[in-house]
PDB file of N, CA and C in Angstrom:
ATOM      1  N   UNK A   1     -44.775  27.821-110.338  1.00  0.00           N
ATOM      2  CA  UNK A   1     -44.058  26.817-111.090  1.00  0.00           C
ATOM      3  C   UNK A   1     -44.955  26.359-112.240  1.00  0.00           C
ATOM      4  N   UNK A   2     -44.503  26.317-113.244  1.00  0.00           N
ATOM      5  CA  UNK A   2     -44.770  25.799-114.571  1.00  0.00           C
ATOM      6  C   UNK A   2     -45.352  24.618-114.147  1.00  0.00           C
ATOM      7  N   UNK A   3     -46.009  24.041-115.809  1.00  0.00           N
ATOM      8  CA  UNK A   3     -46.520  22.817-115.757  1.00  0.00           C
ATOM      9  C   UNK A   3     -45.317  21.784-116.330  1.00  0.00           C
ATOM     10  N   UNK A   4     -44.471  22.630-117.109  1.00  0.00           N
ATOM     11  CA  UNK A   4     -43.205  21.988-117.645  1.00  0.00           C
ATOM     12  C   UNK A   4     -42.235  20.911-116.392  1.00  0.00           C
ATOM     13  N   UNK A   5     -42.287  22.476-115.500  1.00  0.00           N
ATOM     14  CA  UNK A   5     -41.106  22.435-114.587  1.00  0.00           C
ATOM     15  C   UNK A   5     -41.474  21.727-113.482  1.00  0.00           C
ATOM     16  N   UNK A   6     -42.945  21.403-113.369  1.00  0.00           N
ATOM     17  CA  UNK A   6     -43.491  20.754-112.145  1.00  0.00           C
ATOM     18  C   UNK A   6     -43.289  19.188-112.446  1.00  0.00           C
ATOM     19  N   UNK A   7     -44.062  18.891-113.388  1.00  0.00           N
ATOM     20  CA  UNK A   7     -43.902  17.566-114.092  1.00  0.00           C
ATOM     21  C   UNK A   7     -42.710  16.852-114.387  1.00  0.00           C
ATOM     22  N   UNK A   8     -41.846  18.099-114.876  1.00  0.00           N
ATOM     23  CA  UNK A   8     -40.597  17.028-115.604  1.00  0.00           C
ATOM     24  C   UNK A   8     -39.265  17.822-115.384  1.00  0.00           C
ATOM     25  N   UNK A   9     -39.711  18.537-114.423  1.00  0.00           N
ATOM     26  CA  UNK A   9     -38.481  19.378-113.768  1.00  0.00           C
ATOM     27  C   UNK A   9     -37.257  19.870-115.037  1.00  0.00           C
ATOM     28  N   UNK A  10     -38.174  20.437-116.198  1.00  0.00           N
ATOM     29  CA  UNK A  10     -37.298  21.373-117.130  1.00  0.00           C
ATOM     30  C   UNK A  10     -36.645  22.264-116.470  1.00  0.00           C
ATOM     31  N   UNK A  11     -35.920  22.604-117.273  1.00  0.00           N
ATOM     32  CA  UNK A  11     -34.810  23.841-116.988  1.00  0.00           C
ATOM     33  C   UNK A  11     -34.959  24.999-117.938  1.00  0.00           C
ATOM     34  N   UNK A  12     -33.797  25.809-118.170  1.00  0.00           N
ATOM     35  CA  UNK A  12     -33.566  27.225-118.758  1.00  0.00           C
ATOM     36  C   UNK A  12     -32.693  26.264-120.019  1.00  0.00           C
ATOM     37  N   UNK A  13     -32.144  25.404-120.058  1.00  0.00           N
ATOM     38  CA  UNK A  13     -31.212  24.383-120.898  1.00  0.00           C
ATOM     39  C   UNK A  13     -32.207  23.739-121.791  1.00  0.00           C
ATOM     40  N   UNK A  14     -33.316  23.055-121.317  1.00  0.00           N
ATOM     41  CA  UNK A  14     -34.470  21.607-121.702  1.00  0.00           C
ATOM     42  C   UNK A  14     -35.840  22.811-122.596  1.00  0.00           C
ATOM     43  N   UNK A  15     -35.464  24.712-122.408  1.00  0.00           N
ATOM     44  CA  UNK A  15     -36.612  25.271-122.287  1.00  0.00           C
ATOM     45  C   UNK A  15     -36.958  24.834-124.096  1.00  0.00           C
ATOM     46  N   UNK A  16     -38.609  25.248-124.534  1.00  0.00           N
ATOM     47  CA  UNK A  16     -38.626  24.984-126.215  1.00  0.00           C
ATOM     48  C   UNK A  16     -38.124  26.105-126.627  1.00  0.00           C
ATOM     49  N   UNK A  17     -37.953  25.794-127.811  1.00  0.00           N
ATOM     50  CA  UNK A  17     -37.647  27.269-129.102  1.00  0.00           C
ATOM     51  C   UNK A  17     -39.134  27.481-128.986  1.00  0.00           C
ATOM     52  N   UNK A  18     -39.255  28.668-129.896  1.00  0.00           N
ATOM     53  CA  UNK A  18     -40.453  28.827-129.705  1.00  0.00           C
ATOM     54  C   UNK A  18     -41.280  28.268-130.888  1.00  0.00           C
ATOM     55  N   UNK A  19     -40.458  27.484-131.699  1.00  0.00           N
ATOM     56  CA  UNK A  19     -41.110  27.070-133.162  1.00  0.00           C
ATOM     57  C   UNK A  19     -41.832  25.720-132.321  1.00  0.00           C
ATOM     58  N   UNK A  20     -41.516  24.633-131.771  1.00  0.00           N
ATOM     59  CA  UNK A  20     -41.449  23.864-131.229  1.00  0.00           C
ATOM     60  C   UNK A  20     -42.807  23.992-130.218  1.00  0.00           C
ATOM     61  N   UNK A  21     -42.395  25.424-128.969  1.00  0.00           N
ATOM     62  CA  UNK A  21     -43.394  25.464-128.129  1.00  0.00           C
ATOM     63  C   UNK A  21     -44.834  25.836-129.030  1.00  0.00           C
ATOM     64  N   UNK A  22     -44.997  26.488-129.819  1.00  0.00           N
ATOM     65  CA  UNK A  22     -45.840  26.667-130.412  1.00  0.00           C
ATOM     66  C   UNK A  22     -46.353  25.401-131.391  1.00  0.00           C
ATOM     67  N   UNK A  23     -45.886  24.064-131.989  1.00  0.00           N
ATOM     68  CA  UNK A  23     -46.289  22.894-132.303  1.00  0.00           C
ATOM     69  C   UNK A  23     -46.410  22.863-133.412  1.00  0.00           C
ATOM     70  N   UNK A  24     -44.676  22.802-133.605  1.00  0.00           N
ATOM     71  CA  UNK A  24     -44.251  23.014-135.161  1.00  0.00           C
ATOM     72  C   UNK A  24     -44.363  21.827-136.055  1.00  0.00           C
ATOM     73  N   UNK A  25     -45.063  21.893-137.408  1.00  0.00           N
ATOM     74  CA  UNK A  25     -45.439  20.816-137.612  1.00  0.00           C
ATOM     75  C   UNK A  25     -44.162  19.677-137.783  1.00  0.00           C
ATOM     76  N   UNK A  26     -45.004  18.401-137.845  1.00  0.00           N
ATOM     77  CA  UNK A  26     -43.683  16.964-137.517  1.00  0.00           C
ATOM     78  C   UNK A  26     -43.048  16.986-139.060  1.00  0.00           C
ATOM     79  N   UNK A  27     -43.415  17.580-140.152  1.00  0.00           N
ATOM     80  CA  UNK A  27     -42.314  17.872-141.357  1.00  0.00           C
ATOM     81  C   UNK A  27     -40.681  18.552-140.595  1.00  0.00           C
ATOM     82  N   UNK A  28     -40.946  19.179-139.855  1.00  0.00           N
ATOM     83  CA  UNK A  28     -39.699  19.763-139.416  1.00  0.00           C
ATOM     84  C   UNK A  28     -38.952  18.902-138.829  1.00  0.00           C
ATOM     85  N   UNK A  29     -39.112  17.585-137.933  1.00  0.00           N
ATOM     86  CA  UNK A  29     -39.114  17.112-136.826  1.00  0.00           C
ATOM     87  C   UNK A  29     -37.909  15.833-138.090  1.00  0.00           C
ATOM     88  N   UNK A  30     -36.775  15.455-137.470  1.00  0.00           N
ATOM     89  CA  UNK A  30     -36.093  14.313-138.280  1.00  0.00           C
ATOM     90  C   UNK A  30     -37.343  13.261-138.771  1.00  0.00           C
ATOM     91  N   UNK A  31     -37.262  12.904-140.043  1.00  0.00           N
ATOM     92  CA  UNK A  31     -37.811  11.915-140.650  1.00  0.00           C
ATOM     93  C   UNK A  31     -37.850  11.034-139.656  1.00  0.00           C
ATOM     94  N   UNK A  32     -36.695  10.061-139.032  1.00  0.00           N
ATOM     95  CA  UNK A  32     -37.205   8.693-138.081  1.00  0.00           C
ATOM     96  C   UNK A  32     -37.118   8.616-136.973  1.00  0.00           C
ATOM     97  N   UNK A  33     -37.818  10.260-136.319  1.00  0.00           N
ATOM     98  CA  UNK A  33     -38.682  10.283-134.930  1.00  0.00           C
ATOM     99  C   UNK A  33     -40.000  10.168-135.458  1.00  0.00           C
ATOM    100  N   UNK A  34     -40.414   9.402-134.594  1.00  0.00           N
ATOM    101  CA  UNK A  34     -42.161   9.365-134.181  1.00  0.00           C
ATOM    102  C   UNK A  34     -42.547  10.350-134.057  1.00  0.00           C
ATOM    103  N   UNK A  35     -44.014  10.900-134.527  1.00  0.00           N
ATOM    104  CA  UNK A  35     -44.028  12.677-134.127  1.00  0.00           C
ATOM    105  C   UNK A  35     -44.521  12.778-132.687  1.00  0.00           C
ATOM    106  N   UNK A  36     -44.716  11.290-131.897  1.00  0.00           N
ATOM    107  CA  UNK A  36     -45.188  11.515-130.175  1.00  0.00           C
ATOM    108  C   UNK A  36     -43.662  11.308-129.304  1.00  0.00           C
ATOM    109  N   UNK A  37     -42.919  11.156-130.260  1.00  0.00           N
ATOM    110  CA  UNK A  37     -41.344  11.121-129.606  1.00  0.00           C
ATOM    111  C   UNK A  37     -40.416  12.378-129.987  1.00  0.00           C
ATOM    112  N   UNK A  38     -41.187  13.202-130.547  1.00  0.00           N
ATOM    113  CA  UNK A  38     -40.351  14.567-130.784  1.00  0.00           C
ATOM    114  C   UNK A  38     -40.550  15.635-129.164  1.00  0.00           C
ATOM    115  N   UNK A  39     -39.177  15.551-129.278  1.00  0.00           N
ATOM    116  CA  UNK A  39     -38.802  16.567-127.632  1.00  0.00           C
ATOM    117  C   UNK A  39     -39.301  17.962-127.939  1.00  0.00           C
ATOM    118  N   UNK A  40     -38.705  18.812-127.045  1.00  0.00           N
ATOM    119  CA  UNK A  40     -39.002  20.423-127.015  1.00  0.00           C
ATOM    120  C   UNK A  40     -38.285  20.905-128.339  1.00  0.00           C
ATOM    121  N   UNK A  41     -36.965  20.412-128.202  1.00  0.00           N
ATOM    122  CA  UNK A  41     -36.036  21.025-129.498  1.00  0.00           C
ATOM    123  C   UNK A  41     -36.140  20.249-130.764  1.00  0.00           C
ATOM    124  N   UNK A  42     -36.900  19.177-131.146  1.00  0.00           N
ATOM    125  CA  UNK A  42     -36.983  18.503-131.761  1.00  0.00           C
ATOM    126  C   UNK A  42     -35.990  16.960-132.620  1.00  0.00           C
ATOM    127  N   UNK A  43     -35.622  17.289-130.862  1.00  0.00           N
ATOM    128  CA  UNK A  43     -34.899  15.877-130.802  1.00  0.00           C
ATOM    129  C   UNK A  43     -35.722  14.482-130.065  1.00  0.00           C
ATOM    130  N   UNK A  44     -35.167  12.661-129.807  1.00  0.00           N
ATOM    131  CA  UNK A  44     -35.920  12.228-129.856  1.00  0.00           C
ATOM    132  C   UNK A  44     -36.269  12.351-128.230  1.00  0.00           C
ATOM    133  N   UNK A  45     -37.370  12.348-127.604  1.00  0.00           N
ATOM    134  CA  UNK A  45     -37.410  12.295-126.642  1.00  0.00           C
ATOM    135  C   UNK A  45     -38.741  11.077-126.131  1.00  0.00           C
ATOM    136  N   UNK A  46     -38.416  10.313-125.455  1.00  0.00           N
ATOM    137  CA  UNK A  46     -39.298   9.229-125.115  1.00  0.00           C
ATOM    138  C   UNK A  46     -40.778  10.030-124.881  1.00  0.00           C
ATOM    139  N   UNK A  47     -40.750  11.440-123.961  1.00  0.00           N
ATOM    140  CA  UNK A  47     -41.829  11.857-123.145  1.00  0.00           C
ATOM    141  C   UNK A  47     -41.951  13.040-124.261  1.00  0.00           C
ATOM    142  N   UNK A  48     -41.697  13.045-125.653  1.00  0.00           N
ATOM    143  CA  UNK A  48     -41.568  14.222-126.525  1.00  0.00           C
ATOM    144  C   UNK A  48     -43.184  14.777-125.900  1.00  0.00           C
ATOM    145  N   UNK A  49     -43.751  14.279-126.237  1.00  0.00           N
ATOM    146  CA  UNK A  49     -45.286  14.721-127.057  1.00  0.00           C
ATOM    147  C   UNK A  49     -45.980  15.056-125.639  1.00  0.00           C
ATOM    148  N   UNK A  50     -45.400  14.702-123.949  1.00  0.00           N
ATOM    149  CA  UNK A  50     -46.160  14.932-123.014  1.00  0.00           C
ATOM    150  C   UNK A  50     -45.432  16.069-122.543  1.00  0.00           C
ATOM    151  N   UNK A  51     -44.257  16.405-122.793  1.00  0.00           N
ATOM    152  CA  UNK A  51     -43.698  17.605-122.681  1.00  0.00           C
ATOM    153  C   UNK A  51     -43.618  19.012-123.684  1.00  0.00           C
ATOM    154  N   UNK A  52     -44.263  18.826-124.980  1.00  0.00           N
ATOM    155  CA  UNK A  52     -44.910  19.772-125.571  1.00  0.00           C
ATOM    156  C   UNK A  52     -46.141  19.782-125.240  1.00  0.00           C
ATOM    157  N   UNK A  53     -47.131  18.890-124.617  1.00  0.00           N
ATOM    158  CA  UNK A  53     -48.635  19.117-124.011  1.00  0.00           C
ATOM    159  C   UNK A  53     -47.911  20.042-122.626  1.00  0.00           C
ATOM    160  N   UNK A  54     -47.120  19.872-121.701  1.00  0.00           N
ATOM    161  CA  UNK A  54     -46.877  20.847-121.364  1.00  0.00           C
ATOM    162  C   UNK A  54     -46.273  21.878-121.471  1.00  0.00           C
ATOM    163  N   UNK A  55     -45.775  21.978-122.099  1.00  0.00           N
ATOM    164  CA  UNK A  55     -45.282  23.486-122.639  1.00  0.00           C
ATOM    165  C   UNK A  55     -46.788  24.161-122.919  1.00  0.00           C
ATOM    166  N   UNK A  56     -47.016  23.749-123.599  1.00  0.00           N
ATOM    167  CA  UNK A  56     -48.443  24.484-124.217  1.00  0.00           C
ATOM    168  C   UNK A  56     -49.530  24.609-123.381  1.00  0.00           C
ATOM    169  N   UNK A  57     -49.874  24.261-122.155  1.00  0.00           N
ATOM    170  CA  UNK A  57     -50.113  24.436-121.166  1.00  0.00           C
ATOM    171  C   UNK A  57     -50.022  25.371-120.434  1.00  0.00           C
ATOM    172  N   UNK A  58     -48.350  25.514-120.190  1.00  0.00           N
ATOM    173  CA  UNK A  58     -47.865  27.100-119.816  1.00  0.00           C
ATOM    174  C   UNK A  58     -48.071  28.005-120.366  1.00  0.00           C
ATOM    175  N   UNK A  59     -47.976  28.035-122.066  1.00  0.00           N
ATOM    176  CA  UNK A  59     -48.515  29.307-122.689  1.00  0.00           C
ATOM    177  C   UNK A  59     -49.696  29.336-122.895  1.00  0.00           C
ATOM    178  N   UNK A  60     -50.799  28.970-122.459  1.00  0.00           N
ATOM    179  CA  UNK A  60     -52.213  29.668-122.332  1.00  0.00           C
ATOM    180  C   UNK A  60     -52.708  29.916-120.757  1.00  0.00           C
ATOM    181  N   UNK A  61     -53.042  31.373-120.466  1.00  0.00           N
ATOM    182  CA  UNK A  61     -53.139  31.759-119.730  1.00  0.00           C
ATOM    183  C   UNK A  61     -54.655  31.152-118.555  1.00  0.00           C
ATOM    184  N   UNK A  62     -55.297  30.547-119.274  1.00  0.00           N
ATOM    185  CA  UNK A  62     -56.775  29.700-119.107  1.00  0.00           C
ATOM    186  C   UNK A  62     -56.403  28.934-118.213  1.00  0.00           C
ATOM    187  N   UNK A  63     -55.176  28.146-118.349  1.00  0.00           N
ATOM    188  CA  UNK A  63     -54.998  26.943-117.644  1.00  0.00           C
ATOM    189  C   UNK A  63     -53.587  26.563-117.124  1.00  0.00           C
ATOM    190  N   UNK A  64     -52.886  28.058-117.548  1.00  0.00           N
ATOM    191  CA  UNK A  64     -51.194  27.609-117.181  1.00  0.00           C
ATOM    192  C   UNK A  64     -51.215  27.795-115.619  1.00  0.00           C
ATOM    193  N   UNK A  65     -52.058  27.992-114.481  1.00  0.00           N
ATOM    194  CA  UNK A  65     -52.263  27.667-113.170  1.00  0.00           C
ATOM    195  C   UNK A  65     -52.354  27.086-112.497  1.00  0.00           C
ATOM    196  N   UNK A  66     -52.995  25.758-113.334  1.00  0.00           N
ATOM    197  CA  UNK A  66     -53.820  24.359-112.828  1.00  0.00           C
ATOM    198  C   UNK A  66     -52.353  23.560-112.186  1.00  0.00           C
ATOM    199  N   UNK A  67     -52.489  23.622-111.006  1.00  0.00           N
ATOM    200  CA  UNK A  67     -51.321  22.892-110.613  1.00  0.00           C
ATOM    201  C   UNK A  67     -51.882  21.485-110.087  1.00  0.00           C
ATOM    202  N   UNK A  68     -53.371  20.819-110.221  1.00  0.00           N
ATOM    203  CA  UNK A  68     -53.650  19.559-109.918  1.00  0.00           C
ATOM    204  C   UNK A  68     -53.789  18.900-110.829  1.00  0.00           C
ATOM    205  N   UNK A  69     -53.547  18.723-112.052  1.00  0.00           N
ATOM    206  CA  UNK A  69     -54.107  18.163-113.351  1.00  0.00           C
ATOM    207  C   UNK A  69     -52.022  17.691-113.836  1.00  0.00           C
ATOM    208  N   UNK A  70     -51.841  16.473-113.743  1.00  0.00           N
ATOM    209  CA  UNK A  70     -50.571  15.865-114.449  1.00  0.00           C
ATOM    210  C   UNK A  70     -51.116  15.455-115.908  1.00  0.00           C
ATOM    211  N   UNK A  71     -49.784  15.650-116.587  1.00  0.00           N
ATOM    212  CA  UNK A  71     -49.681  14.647-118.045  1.00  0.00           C
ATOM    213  C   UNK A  71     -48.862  13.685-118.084  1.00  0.00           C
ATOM    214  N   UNK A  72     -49.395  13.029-119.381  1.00  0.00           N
ATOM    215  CA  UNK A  72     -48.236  11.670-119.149  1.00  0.00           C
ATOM    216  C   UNK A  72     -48.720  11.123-121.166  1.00  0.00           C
ATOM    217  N   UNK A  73     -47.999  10.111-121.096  1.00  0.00           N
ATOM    218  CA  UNK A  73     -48.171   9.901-122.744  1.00  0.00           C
ATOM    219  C   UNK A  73     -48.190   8.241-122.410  1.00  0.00           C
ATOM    220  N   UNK A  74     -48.795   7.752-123.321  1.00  0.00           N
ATOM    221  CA  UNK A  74     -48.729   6.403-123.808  1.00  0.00           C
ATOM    222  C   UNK A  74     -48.855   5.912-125.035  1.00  0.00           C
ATOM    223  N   UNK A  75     -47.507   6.134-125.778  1.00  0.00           N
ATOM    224  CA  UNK A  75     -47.611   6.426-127.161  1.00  0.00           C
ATOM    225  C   UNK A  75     -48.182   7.613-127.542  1.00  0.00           C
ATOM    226  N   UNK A  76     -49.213   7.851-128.564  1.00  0.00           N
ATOM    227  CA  UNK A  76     -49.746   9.051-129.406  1.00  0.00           C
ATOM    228  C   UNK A  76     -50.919   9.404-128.549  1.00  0.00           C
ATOM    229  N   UNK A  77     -50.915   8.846-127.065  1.00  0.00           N
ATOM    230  CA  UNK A  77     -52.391   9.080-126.240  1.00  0.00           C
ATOM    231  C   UNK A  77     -51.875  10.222-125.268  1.00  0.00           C
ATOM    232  N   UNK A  78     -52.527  11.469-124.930  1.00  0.00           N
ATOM    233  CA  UNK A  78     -52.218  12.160-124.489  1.00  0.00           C
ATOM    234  C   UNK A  78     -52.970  11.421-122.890  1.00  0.00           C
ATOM    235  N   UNK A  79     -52.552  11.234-121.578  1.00  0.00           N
ATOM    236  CA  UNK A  79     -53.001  11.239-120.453  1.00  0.00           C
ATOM    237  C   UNK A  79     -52.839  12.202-119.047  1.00  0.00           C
ATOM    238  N   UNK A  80     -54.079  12.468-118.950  1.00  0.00           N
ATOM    239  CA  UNK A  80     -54.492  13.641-118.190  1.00  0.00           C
ATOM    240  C   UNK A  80     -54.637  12.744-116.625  1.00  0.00           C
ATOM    241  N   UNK A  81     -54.254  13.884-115.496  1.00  0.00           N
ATOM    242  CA  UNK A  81     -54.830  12.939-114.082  1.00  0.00           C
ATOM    243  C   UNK A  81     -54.855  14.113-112.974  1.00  0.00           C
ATOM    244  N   UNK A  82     -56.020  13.573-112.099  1.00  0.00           N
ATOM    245  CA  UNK A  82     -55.611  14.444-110.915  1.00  0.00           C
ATOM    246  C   UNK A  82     -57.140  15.121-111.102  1.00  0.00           C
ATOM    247  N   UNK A  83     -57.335  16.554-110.323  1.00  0.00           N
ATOM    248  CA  UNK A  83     -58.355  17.176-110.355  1.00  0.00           C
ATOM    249  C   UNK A  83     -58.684  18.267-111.618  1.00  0.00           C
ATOM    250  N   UNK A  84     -59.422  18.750-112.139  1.00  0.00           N
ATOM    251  CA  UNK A  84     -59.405  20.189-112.222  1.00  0.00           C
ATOM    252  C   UNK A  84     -59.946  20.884-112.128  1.00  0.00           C
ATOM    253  N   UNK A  85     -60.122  22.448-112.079  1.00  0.00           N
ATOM    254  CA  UNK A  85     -61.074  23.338-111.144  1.00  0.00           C
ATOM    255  C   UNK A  85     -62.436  23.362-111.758  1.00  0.00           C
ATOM    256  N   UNK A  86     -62.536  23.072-113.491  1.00  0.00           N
ATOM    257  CA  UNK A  86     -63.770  23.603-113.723  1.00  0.00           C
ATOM    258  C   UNK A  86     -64.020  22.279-115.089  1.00  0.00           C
ATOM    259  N   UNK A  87     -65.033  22.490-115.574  1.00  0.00           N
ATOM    260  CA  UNK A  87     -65.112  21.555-116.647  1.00  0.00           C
ATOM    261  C   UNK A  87     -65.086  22.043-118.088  1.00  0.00           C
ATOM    262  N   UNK A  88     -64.917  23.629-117.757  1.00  0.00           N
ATOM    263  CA  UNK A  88     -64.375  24.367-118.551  1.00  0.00           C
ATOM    264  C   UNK A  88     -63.358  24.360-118.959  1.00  0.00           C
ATOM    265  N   UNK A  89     -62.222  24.370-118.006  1.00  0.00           N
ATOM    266  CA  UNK A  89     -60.880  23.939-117.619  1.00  0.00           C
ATOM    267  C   UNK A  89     -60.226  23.258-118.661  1.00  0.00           C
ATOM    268  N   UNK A  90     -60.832  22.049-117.844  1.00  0.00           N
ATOM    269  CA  UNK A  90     -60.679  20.172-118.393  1.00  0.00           C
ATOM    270  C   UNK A  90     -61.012  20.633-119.736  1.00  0.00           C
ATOM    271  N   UNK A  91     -62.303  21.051-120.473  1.00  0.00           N
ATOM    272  CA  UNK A  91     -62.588  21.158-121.896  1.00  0.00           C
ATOM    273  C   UNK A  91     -61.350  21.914-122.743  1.00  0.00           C
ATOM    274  N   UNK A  92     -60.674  22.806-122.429  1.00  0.00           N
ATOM    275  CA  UNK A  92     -59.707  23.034-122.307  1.00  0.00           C
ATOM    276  C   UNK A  92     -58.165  22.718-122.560  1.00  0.00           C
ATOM    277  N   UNK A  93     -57.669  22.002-121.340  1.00  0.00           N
ATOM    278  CA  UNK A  93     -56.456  21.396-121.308  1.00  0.00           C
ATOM    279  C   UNK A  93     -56.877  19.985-122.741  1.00  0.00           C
ATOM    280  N   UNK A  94     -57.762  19.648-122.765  1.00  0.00           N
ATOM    281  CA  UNK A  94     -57.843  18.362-124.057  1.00  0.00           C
ATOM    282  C   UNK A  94     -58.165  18.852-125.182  1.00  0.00           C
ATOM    283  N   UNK A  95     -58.411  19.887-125.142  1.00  0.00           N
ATOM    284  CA  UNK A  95     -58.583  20.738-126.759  1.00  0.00           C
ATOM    285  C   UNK A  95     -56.813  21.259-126.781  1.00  0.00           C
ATOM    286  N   UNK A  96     -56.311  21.937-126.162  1.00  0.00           N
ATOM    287  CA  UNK A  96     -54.838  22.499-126.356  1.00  0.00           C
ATOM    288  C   UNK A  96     -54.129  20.664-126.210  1.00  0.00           C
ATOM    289  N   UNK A  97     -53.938  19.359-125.833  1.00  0.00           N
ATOM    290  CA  UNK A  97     -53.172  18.360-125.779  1.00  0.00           C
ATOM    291  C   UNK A  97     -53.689  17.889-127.416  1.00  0.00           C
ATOM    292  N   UNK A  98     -55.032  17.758-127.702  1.00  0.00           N
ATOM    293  CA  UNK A  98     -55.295  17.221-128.763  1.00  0.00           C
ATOM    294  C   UNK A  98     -54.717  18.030-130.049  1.00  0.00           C
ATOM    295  N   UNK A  99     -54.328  19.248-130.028  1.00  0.00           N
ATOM    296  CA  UNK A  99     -53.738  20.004-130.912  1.00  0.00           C
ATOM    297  C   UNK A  99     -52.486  19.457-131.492  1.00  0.00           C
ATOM    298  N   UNK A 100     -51.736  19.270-130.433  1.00  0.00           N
ATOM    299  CA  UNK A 100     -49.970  18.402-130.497  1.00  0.00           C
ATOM    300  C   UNK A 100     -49.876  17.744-131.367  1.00  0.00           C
ATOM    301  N   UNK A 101     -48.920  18.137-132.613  1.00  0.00           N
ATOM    302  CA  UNK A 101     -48.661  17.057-133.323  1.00  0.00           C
ATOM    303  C   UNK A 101     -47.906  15.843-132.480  1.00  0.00           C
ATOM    304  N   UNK A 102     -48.547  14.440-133.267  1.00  0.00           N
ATOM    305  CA  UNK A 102     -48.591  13.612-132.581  1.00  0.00           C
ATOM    306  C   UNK A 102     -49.248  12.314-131.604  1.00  0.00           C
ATOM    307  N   UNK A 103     -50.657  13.775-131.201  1.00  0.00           N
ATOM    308  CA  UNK A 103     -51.794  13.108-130.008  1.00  0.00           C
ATOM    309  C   UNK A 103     -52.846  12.566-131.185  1.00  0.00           C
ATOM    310  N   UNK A 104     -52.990  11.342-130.842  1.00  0.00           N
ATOM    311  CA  UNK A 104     -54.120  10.507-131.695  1.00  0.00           C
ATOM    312  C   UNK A 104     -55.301  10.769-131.115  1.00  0.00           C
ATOM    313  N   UNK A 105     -55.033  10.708-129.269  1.00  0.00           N
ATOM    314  CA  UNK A 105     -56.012  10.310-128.739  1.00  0.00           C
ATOM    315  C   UNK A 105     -55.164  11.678-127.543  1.00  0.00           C
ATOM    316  N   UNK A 106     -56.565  11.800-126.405  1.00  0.00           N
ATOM    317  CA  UNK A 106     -56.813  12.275-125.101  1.00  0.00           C
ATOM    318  C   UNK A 106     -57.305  11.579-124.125  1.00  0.00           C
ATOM    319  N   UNK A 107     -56.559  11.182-123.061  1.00  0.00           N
ATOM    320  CA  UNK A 107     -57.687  10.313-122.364  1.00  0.00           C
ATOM    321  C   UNK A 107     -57.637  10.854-120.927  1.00  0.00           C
ATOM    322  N   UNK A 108     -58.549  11.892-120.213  1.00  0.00           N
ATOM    323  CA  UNK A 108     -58.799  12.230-119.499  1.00  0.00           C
ATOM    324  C   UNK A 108     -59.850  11.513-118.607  1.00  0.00           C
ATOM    325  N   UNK A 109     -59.877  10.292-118.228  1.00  0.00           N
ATOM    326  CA  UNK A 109     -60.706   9.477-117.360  1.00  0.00           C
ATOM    327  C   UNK A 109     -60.212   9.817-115.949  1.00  0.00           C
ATOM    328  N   UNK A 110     -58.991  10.159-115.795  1.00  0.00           N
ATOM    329  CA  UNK A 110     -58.459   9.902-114.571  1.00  0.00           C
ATOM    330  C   UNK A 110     -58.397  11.310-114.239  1.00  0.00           C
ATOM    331  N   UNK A 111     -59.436  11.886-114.523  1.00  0.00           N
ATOM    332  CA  UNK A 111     -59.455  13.380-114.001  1.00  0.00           C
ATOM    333  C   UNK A 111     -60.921  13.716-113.838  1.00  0.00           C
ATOM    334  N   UNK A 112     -60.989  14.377-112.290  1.00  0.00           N
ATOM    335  CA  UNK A 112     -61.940  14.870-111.699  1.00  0.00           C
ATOM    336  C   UNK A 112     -62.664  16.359-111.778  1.00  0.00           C
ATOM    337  N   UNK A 113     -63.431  16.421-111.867  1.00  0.00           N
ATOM    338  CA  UNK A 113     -63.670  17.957-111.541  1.00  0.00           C
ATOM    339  C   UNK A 113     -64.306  19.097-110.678  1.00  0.00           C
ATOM    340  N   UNK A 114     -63.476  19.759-110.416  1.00  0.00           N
ATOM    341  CA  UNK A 114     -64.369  20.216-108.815  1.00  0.00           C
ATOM    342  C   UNK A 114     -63.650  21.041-107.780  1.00  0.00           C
TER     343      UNK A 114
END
């Protein structure tokens, strides 16, 4: 199971385009969405920006496994939780969240490693 589908129980309906999964810039995105409120399809979505951190998740093969590590958003802050296997990993999953148009910030405090 995905990191999409684990988290936020996407579907084959909710899946991204691939302009989108890939983190199409927020010029594309309607003028008066927030670019941390742009969804998969680039509509508004409250959890936009924690559900393209996962999408993008799934497409890198490094870390689309990690099934102990959740996301979550608070505003333009990307939030990480839970364990993860390496600190390689973790270096990782916050380099691909910080990419997201949108993420101001990463805040992986609430993640362990080990």
């Amino acid at each position: 199971m995905g990191w999409l589908q684990r988290i936020f129980g996407g579907n084959k309906e909710e899946a991204p385009t691939e302009a989108v999964a890939q983190d199409a810039p927020a010029a594309e995105a309607p003028a008066d969405i927030p670019a941390e409120r742009v969804g998969l399809n680039g509509e508004y979505d409250q959890s936009g920006l924690a559900k393209r951190v996962a999408a993008a998740f799934d497409q890198d093969a490094s870390v689309a496994d990690i099934e102990t590590v959740w996301v979550a958003q608070t505003g333009g802050t990307v939030v990480l939780k839970g364990q993860a296997p390496s600190q390689e990993q973790l270096n990782r999953l916050i380099e691909i969240a910080n990419e997201q148009s949108g993420a101001e910030a990463v805040n992986a405090e609430q993640v362990t490693v080990g």
